[in-house]
Protein backbone atom coordinates (compact mmCIF):
# COMPACT_ATOMS: atom_id res chain seq x y z
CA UNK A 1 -28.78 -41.24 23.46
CA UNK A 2 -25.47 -42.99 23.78
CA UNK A 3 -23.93 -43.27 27.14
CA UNK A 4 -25.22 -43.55 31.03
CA UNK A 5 -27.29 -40.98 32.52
CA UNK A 6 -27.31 -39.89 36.33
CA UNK A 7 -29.07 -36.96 37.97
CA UNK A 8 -28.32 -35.30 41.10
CA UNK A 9 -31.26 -33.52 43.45
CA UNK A 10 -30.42 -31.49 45.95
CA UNK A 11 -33.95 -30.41 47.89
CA UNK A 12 -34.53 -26.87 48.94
CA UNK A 13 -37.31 -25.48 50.42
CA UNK A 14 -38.06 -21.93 51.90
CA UNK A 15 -34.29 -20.58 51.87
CA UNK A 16 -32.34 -22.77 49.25
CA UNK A 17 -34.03 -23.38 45.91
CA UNK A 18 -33.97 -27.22 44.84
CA UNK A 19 -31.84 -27.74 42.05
CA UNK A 20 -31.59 -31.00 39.63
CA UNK A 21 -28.42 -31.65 37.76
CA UNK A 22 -28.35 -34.69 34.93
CA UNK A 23 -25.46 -36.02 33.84
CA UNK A 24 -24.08 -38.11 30.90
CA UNK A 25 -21.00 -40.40 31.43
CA UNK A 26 -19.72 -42.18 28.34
CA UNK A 27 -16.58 -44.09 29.20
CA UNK A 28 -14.56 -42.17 31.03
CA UNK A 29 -15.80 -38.43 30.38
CA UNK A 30 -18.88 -36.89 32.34
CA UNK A 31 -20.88 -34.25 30.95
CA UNK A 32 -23.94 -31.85 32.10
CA UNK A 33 -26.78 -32.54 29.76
CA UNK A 34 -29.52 -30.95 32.03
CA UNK A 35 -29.66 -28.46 35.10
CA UNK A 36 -32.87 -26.90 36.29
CA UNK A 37 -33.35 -24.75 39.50
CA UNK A 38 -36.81 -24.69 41.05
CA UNK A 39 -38.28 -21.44 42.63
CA UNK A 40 -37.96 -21.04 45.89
CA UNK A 41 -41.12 -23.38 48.41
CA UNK A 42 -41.35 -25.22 45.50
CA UNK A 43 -43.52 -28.56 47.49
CA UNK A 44 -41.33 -31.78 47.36
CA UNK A 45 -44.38 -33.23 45.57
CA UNK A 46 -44.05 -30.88 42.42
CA UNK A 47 -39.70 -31.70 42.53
CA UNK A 48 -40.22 -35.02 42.53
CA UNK A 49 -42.81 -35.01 39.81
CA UNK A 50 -40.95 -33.10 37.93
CA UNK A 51 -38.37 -36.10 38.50
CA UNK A 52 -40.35 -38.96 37.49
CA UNK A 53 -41.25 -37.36 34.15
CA UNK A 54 -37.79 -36.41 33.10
CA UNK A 55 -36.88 -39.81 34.05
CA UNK A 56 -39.79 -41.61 32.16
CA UNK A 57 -38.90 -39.57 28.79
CA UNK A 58 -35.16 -40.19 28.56
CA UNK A 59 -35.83 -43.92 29.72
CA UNK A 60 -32.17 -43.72 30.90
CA UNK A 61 -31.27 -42.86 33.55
CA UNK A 62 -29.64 -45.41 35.42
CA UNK A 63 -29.66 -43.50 39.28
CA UNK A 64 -31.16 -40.48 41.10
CA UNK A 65 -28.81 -39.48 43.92
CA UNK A 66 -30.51 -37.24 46.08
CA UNK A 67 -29.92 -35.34 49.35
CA UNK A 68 -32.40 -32.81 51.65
CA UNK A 69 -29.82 -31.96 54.50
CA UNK A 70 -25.93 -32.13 54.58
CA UNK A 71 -26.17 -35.23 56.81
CA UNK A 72 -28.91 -37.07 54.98
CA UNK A 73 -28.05 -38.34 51.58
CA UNK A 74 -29.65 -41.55 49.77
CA UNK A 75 -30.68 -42.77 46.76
CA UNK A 76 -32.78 -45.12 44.60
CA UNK A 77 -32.77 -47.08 41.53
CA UNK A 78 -35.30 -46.06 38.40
């Protein structure tokens, strides 16, 4: 797969469903490749699983930017 790949996670719980969001940037131009919406009290363990596989098949993806509350937001390198 040509091009950079980044994916968003934005962790729900009980009231907000998590929701993971990969995109592809090649050069200048962004695009969605992947967007998946868990069900609702979906544990953290099972989202982040879900994650780590994604990332381990596409071997590409370069950062996972990830946020639980408005004011907490950090990420990680893969």
């Amino acid at each position: 797969m040509k091009g950079q790949l980044y994916a968003g996670l934005d962790l729900g719980r009980a009231q907000d469903h998590s929701v993971l969001a990969v995109i592809k940037q090649v050069e200048d131009q962004q695009q969605l490749i992947h967007c998946h919406q868990f069900p609702l009290k979906t544990s953290y363990g099972n989202v982040i699983g879900y994650v780590k596989v994604l990332c381990d098949r596409w071997n590409q993806v370069h950062k996972v930017l990830w946020t639980r509350l408005e004011w907490e937001t950090t990420s990680w390198r893969i």
